[in-house]
Each structure stands twice: as structure tokens, then as C-alpha cells.
C-alpha atoms as a PDB file:
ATOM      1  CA  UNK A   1     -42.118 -43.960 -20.442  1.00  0.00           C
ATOM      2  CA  UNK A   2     -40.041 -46.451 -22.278  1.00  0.00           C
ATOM      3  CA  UNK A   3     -40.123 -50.170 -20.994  1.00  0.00           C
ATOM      4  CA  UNK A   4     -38.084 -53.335 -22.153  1.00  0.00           C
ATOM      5  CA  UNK A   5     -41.083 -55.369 -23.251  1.00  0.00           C
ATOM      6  CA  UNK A   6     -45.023 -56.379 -23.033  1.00  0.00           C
ATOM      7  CA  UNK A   7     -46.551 -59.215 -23.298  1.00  0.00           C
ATOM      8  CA  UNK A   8     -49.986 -60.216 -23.530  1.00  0.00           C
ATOM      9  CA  UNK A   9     -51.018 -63.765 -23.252  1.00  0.00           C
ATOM     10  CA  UNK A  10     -54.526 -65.034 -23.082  1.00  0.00           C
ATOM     11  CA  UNK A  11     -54.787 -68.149 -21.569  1.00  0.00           C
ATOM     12  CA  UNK A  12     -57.723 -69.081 -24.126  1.00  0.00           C
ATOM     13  CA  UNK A  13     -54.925 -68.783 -27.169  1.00  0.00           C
ATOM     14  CA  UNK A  14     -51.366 -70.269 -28.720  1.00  0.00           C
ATOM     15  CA  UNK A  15     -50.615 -66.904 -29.090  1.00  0.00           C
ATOM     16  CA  UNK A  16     -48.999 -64.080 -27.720  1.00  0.00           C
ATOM     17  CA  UNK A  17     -49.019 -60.296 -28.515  1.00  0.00           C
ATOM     18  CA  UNK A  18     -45.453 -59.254 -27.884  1.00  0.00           C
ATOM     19  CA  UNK A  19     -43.828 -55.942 -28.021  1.00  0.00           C
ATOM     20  CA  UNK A  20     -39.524 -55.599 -27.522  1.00  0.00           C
ATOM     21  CA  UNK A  21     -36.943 -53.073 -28.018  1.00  0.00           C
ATOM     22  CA  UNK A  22     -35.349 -56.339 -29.172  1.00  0.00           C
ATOM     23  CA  UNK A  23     -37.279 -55.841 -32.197  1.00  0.00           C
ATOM     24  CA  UNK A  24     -37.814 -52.384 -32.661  1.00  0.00           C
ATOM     25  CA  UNK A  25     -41.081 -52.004 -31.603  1.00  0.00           C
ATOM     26  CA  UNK A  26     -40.656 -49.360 -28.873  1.00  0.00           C
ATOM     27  CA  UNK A  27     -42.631 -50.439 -26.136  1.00  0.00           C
ATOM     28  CA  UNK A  28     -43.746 -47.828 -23.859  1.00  0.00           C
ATOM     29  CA  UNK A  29     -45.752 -47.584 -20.627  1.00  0.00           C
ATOM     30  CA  UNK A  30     -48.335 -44.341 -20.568  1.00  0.00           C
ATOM     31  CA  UNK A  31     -48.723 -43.692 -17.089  1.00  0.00           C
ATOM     32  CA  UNK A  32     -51.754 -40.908 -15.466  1.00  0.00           C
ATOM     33  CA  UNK A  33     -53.957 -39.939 -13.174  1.00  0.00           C
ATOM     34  CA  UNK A  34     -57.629 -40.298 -14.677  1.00  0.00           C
ATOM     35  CA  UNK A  35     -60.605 -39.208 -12.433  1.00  0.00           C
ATOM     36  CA  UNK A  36     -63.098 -42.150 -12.281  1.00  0.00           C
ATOM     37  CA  UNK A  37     -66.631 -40.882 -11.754  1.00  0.00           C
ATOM     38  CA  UNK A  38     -68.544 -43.533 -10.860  1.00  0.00           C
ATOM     39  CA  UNK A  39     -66.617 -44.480  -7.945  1.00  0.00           C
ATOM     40  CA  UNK A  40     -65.623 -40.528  -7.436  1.00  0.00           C
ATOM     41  CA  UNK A  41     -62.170 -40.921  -7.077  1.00  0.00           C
ATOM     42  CA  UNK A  42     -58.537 -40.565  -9.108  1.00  0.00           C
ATOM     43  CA  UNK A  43     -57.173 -43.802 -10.337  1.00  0.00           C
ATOM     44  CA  UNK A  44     -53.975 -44.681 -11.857  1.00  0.00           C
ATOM     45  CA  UNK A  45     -54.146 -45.910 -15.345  1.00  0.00           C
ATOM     46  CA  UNK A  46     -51.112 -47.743 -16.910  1.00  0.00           C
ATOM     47  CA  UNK A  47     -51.899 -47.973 -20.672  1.00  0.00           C
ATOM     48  CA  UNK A  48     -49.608 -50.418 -23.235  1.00  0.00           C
ATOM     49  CA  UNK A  49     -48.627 -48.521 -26.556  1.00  0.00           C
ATOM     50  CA  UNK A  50     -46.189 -49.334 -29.225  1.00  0.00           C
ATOM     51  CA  UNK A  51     -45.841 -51.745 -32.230  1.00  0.00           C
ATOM     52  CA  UNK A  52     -46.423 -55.452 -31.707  1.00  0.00           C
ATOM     53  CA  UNK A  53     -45.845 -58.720 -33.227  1.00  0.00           C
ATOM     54  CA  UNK A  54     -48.307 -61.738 -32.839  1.00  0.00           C
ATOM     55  CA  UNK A  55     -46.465 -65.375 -32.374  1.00  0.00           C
ATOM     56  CA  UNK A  56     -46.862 -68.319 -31.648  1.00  0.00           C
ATOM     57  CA  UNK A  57     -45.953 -69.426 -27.770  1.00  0.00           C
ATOM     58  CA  UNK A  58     -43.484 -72.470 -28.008  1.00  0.00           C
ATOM     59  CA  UNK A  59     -40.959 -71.570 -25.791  1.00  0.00           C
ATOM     60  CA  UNK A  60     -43.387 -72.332 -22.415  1.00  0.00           C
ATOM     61  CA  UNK A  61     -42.120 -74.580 -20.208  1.00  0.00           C
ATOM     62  CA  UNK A  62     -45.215 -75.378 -18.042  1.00  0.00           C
ATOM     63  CA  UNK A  63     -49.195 -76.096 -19.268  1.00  0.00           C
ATOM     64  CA  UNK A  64     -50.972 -73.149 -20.304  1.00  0.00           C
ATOM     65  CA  UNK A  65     -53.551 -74.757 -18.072  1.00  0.00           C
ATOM     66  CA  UNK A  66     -51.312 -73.976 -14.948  1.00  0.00           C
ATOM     67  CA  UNK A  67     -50.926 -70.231 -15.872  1.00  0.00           C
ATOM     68  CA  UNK A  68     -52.473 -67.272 -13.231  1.00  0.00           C
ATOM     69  CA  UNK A  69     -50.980 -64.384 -15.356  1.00  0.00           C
ATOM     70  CA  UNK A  70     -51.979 -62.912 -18.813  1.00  0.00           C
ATOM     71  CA  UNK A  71     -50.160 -60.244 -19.326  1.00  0.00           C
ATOM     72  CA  UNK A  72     -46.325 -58.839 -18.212  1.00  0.00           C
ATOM     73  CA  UNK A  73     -44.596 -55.901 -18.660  1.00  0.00           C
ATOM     74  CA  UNK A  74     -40.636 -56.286 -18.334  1.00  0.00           C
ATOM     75  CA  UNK A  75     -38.534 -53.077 -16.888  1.00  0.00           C
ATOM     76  CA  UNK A  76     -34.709 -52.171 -16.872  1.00  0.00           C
ATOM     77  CA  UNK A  77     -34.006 -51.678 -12.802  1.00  0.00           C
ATOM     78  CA  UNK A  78     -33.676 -47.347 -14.194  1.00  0.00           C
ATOM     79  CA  UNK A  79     -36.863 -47.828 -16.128  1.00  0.00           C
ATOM     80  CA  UNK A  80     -38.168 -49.612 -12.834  1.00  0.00           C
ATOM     81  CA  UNK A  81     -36.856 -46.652 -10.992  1.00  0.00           C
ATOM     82  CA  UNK A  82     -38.730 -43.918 -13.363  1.00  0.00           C
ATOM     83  CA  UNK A  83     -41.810 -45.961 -12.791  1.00  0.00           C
ATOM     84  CA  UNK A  84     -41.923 -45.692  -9.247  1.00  0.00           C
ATOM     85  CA  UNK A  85     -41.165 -42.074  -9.230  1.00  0.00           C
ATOM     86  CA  UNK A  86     -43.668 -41.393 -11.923  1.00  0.00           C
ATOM     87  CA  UNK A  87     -46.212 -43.574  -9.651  1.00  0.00           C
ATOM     88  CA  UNK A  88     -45.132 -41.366  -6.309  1.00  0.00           C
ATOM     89  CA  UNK A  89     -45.735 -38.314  -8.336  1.00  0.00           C
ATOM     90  CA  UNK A  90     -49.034 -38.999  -9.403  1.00  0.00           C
ATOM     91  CA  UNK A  91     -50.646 -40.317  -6.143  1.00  0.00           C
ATOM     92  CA  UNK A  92     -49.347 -37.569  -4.210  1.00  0.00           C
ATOM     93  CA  UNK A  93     -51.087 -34.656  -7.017  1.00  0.00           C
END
């Protein structure tokens, strides 16, 4: 399913992997029901794909030091909508 952006952001790095329909890159959210063996059970897996850019992080306005998250993904409130649809469907197969 399509989705605004992704970021990934490391806290170990100055860097950020970004992908945006602001530039092109088609970010999309793959979204299934995968059966995990070990634990014997189906799991949810959301899975990143589209083209990225790599850049530099100098728009942060607190100290990477502070940071609890390393990665985002950023949703339209339809896409957000699709999502939890998509999600409902899935857990109730």
C-alpha cells in the first residue's frame, strides 16, 4: 500500500535513509500475514519498499542522544484508513 514517507534513523549515525513521494521515490508499506514457526503462530509483517535517498540529518531539533525512535513511517489520514482495514483483514483470516 502506498504511504507518504519512511524514515530510518539509527541513533549510532548522522544519517538518515529517507524515502518521500516528495521526491519520487514511491514509498510503500507491504503488509501480510506470515506464519512464524518457531513460536507456531501467524504474525503480521510490515515490510518498507521503495527507492531511498541517504542524507545527512540537520534539521533535528533535539540531541540524537535524547532519541527513543529509529525509524517512522508517515501516513495520509485515507492511507491511515487502508492500513487499518488491511490490518483488520489480516488478523481476522
Amino acid at each position: 500500500m502506498p504511504c507518504t514517507a519512511i524514515k530510518l534513523y539509527p541513533s549510532c549515525s548522522k544519517e538518515i535513509v529517507y524515502s518521500s513521494i516528495e521526491k519520487n521515490e514511491e514509498p510503500k508499506l507491504l503488509v501480510k500475514r506470515v506464519w512464524n514457526e518457531r513460536l507456531t503462530v501467524f504474525e503480521i509483517e510490515v515490510v518498507f519498499l521503495g527507492d531511498y535517498h541517504v542524507e545527512q540529518l540537520t534539521y533535528n531539533k533535539k540531541p540524537r542522544s535524547e532519541w527513543i525512535s529509529f525509524a517512522e513511517f508517515i501516513l495520509t489520514p485515507k492511507e491511515a484508513l487502508q492500513l487499518g482495514n488491511l490490518l483488520t483483514d489480516l488478523s481476522s483470516s
